[in-house]
C-alpha atoms as a PDB file:
ATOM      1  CA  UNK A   1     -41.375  37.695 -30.658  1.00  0.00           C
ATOM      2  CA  UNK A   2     -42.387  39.617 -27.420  1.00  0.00           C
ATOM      3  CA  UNK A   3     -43.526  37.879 -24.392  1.00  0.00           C
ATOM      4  CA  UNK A   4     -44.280  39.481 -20.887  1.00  0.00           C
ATOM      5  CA  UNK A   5     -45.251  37.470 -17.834  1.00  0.00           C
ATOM      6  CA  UNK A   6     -47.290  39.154 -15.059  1.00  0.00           C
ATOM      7  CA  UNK A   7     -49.534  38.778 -12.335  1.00  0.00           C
ATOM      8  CA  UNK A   8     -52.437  40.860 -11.578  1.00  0.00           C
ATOM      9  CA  UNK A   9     -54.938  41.707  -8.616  1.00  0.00           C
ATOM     10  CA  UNK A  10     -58.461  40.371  -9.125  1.00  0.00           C
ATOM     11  CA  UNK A  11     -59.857  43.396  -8.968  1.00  0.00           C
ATOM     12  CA  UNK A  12     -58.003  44.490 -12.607  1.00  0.00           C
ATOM     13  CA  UNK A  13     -58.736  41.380 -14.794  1.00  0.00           C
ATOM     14  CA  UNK A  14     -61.880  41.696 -16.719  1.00  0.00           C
ATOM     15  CA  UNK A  15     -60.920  45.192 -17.510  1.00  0.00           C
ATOM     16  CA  UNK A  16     -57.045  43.905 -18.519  1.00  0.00           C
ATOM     17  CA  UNK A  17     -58.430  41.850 -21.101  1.00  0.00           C
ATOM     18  CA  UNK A  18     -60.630  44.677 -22.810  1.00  0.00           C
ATOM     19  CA  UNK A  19     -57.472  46.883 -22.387  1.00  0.00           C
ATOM     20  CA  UNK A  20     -55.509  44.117 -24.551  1.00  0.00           C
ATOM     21  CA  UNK A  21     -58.025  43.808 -27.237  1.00  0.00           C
ATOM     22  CA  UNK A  22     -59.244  46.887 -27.914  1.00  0.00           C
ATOM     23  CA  UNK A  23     -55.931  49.003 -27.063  1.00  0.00           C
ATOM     24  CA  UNK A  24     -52.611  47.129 -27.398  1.00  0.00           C
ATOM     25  CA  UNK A  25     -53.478  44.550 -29.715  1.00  0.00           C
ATOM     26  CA  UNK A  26     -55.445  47.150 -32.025  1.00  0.00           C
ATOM     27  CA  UNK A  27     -52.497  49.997 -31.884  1.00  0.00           C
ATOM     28  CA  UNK A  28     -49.654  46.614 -32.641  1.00  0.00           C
ATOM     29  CA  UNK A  29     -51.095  45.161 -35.217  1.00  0.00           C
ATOM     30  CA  UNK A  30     -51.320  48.764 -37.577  1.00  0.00           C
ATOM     31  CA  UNK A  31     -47.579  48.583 -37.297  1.00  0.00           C
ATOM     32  CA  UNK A  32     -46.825  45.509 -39.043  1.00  0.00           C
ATOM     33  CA  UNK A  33     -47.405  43.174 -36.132  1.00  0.00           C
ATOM     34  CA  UNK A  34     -48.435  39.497 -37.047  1.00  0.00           C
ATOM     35  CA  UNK A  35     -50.123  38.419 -34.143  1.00  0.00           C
ATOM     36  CA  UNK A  36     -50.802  39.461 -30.463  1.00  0.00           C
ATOM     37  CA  UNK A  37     -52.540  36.865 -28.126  1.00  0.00           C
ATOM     38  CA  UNK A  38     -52.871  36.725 -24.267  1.00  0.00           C
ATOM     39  CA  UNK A  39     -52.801  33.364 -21.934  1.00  0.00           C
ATOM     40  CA  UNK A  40     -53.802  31.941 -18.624  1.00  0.00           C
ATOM     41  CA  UNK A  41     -51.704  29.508 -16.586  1.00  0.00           C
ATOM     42  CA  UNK A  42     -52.824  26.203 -16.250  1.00  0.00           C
ATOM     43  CA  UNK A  43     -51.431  25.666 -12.868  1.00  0.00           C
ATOM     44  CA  UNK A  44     -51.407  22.073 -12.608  1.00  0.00           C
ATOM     45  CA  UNK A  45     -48.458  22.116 -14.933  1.00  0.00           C
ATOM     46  CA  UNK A  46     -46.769  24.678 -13.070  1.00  0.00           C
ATOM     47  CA  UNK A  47     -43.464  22.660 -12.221  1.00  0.00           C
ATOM     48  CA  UNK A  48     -41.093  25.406 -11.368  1.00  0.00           C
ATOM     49  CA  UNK A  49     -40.282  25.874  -7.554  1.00  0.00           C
ATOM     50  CA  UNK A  50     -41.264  29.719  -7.794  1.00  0.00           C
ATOM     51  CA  UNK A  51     -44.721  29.759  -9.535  1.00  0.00           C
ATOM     52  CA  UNK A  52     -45.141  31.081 -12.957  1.00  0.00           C
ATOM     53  CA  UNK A  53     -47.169  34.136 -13.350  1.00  0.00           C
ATOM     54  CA  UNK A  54     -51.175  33.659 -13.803  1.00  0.00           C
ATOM     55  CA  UNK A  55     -50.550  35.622 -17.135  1.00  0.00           C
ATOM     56  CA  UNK A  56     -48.985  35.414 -20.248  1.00  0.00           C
ATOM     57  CA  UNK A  57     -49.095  37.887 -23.400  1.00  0.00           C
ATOM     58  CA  UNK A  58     -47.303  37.155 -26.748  1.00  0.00           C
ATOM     59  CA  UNK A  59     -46.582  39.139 -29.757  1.00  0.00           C
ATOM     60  CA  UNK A  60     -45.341  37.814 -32.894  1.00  0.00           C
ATOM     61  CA  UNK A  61     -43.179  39.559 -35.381  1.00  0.00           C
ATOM     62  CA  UNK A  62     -41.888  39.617 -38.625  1.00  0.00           C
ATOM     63  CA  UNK A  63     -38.425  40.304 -37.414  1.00  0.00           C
ATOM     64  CA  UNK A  64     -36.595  41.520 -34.160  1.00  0.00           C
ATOM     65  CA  UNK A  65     -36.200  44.853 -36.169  1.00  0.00           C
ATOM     66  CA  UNK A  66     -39.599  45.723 -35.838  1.00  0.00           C
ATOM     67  CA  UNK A  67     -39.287  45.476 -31.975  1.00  0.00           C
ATOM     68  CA  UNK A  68     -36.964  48.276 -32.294  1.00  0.00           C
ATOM     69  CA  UNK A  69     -38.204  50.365 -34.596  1.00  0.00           C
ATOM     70  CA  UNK A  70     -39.058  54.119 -34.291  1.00  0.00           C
ATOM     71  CA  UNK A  71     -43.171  52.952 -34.519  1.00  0.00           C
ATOM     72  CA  UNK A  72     -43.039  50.531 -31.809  1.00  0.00           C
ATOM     73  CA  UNK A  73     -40.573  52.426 -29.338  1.00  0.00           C
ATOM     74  CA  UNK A  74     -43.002  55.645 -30.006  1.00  0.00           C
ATOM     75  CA  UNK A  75     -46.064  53.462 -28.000  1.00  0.00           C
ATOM     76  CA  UNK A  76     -43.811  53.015 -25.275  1.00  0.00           C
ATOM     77  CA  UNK A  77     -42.746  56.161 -24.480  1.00  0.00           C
ATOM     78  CA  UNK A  78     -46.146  57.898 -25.045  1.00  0.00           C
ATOM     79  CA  UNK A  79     -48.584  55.834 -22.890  1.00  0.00           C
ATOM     80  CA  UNK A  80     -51.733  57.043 -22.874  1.00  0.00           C
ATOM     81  CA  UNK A  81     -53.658  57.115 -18.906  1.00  0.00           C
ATOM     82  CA  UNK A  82     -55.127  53.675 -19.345  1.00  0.00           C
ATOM     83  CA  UNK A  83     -51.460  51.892 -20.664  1.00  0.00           C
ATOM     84  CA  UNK A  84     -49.497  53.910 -18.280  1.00  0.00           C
ATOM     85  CA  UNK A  85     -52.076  52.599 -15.159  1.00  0.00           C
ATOM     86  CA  UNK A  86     -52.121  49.199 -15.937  1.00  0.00           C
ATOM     87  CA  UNK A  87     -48.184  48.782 -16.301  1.00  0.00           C
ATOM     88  CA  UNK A  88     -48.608  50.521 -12.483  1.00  0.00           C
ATOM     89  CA  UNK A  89     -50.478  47.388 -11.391  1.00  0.00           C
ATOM     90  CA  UNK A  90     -48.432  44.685 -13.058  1.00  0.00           C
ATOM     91  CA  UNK A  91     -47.079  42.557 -10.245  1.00  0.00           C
ATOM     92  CA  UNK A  92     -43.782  40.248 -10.535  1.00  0.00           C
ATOM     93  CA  UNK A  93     -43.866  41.149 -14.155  1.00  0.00           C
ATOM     94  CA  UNK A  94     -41.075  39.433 -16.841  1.00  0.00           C
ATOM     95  CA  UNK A  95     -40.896  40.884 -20.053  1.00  0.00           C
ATOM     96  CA  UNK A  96     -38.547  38.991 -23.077  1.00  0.00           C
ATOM     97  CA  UNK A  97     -37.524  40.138 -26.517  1.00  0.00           C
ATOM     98  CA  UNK A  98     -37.000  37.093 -28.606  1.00  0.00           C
ATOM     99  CA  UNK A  99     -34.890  36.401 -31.351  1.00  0.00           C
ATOM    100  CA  UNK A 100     -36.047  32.596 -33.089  1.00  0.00           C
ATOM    101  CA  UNK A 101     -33.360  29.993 -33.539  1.00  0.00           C
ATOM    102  CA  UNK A 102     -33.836  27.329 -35.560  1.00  0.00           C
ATOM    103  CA  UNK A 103     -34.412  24.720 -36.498  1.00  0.00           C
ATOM    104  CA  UNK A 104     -38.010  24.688 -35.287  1.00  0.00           C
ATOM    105  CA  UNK A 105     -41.196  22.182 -35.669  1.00  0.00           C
ATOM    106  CA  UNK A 106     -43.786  23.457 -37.399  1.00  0.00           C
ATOM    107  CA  UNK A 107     -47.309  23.095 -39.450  1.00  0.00           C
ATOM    108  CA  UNK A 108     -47.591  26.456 -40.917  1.00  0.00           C
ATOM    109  CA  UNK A 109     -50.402  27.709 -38.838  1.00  0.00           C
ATOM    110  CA  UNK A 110     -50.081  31.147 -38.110  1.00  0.00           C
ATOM    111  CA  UNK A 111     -51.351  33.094 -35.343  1.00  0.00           C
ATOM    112  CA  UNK A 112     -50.820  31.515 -31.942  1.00  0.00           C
ATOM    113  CA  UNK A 113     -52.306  28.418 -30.716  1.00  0.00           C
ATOM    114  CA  UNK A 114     -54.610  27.551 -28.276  1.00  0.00           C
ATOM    115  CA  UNK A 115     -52.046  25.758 -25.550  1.00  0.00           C
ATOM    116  CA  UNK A 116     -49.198  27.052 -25.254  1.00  0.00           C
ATOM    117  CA  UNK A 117     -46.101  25.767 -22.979  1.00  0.00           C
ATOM    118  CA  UNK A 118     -43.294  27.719 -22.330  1.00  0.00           C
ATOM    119  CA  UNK A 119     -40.016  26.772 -20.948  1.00  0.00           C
ATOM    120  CA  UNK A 120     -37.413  29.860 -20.162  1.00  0.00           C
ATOM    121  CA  UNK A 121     -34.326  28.824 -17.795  1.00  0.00           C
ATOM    122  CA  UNK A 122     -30.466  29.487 -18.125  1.00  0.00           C
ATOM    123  CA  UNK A 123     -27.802  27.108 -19.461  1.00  0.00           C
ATOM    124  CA  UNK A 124     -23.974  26.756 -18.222  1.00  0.00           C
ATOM    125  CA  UNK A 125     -21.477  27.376 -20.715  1.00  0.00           C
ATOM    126  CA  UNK A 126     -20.245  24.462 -19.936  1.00  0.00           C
ATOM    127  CA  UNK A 127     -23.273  22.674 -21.038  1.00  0.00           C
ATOM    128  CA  UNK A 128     -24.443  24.470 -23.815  1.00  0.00           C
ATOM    129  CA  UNK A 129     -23.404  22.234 -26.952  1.00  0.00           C
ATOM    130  CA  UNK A 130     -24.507  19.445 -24.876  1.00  0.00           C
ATOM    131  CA  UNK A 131     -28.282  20.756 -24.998  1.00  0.00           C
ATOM    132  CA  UNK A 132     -27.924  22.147 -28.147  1.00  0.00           C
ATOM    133  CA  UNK A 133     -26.982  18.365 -29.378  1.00  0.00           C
ATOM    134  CA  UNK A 134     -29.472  17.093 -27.313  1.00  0.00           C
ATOM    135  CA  UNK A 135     -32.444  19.437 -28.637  1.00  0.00           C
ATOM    136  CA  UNK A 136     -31.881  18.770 -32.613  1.00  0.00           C
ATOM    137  CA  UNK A 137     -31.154  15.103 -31.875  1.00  0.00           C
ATOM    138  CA  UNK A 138     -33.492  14.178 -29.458  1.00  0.00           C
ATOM    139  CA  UNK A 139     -35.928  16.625 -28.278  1.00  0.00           C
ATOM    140  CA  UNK A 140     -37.245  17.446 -31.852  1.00  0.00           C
ATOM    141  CA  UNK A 141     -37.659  14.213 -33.361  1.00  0.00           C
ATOM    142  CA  UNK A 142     -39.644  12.939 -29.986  1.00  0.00           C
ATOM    143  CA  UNK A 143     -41.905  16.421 -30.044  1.00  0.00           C
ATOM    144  CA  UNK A 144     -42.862  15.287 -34.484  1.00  0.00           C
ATOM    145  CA  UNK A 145     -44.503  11.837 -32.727  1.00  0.00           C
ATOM    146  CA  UNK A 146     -46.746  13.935 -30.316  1.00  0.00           C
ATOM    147  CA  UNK A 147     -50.027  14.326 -32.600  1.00  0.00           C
ATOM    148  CA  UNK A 148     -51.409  17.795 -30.959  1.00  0.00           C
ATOM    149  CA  UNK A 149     -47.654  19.381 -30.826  1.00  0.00           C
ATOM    150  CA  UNK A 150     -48.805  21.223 -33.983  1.00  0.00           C
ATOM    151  CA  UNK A 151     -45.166  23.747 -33.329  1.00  0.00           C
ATOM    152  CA  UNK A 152     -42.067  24.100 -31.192  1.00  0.00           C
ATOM    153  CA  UNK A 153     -40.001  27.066 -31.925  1.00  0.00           C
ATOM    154  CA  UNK A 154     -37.022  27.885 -29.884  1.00  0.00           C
ATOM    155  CA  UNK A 155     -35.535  31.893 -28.660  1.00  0.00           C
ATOM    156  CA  UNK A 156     -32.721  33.471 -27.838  1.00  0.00           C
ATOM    157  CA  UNK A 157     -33.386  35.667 -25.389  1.00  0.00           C
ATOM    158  CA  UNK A 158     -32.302  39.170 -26.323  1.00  0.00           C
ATOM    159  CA  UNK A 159     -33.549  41.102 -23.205  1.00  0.00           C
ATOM    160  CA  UNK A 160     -35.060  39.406 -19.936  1.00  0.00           C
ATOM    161  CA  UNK A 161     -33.868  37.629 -17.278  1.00  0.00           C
ATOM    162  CA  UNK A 162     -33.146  34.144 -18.446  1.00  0.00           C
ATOM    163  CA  UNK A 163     -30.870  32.706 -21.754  1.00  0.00           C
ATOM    164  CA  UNK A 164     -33.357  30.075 -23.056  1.00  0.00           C
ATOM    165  CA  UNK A 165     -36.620  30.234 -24.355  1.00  0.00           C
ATOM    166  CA  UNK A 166     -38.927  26.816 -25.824  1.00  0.00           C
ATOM    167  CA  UNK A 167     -42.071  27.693 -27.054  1.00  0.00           C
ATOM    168  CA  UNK A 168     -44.316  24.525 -27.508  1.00  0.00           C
ATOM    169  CA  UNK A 169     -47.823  25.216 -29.137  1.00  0.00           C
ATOM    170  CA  UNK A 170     -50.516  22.478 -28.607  1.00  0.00           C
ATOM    171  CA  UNK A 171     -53.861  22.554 -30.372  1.00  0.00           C
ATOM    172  CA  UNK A 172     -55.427  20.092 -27.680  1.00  0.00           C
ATOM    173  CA  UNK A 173     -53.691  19.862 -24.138  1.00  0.00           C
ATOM    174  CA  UNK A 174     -54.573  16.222 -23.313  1.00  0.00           C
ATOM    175  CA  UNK A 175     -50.707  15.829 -24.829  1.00  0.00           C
ATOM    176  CA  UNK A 176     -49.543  17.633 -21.627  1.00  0.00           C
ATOM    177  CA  UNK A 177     -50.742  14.573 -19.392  1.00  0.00           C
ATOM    178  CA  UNK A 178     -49.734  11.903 -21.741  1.00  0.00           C
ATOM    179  CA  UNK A 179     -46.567   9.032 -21.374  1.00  0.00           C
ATOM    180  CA  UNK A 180     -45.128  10.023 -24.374  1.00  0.00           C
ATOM    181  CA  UNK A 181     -44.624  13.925 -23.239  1.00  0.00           C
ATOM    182  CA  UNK A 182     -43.868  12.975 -20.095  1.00  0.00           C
ATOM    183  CA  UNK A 183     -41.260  10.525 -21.270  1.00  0.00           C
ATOM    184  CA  UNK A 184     -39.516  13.416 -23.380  1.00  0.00           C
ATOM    185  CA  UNK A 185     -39.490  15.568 -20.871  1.00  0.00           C
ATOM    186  CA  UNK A 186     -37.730  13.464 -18.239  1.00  0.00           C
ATOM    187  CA  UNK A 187     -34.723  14.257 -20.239  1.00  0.00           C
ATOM    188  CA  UNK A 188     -35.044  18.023 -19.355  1.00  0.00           C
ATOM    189  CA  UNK A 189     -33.067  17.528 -16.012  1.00  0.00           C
ATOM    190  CA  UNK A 190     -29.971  17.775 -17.752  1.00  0.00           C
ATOM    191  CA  UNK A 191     -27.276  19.186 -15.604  1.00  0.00           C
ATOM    192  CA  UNK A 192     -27.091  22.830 -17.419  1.00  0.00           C
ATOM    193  CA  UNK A 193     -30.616  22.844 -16.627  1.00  0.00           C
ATOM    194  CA  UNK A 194     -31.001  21.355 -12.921  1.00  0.00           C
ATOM    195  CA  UNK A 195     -28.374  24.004 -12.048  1.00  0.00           C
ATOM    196  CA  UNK A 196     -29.911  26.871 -13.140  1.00  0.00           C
ATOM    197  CA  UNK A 197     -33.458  26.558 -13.040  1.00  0.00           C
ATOM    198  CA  UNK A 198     -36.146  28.377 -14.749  1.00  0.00           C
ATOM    199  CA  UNK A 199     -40.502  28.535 -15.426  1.00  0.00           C
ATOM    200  CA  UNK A 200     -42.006  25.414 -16.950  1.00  0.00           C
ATOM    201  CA  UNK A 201     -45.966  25.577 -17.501  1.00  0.00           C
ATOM    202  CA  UNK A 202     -48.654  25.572 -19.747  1.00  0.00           C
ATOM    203  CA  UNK A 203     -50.818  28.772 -20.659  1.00  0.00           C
ATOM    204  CA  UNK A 204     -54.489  28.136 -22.344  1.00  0.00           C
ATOM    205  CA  UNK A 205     -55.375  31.305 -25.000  1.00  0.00           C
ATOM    206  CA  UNK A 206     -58.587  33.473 -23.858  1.00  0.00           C
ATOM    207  CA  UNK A 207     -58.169  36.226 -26.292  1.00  0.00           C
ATOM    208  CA  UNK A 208     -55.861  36.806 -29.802  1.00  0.00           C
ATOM    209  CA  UNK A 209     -55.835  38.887 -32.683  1.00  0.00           C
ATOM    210  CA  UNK A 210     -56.206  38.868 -35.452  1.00  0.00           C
END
């Protein structure tokens, strides 16, 4: 999976969303891309101490291959005006290539939901099995008993700027604001975490493809 974070002046979002659609999502998906969807924060869950950016894009893929392959790498280098442009006015922008670990919690729904949230921070070595232990014991079992958690799948990060990636996919958000998440999710300040902290916040989907 591919997932880039930005921020944007006002005066470039209506047109960023057509841009999306009709340009990168169109020119993606006739190279074997699954699906390509674009998010806005919700920023009453923004909990991390730097705000997340106001904008999220994913793209999913059949395998990391793909995100290396001749196809893909040739958009990149030969941006046409209106790609080149608006990568000119991204602001504070993250971009992650994603390699899926499993195990992961899932419905078989494809595409990308409507809710997404999306935890990326760094672990200590130190306290790595410790999460890991803690994730497949705890963390996965607790997300099957929330009703609207319809899939939780969880990245290495291959290139970006953090080590961990959790990507939670909600079909209603009301689960956000409920005891039961926020139960689960008390047991996020582990130490490996707390030291090295990263973006925790929910995105809500505006446009996807196919």
């Amino acid at each position: 999976m591919l997932a880039m974070f930005v921020n944007l002046d006002p005066q470039w979002r209506d047109e960023f969303r057509v841009w999306l659609k009709e340009d990168m999502f169109t020119a993606r998906m006739k190279i074997g891309f699954h699906a390509c969807a674009s998010y806005d924060l919700l920023p009453e869950t923004d909990i991390a101490k730097t705000p997340n950016q106001a904008f999220l894009t994913v793209y999913e893929t059949a395998s990391l291959g793909i995100l290396y392959s001749e196809q893909y790498q040739g958009l990149r280098r030969k941006r046409d005006a209106k790609d080149a442009a608006f990568h000119q006015r991204f602001l504070d922008a993250e971009r992650y290539t994603l390699s899926w670990v499993g195990p992961e919690l899932s419905a078989g729904t494809p595409g990308f939901l409507p809710f997404v949230y999306v935890d990326r921070f760094d672990l200590t070595t130190k306290n790595l099995q410790k999460f890991n232990q803690w994730f497949i014991d705890e963390y996965l079992p607790g997300c099957e008993e929330i009703e609207s958690l319809v899939r939780l799948r969880r990245y290495t990060i291959i290139e970006g700027n953090r080590r961990v990636f959790l990507f939670h996919e909600f079909d209603d958000v009301s689960a956000i604001n409920n005891d039961l998440w926020k139960t689960l999710r008390k047991n996020m300040a582990l130490d490996g975490i707390k030291g090295h902290p990263g973006g925790s916040a929910a995105y809500k989907r505006i446009i996807f493809s196919p």
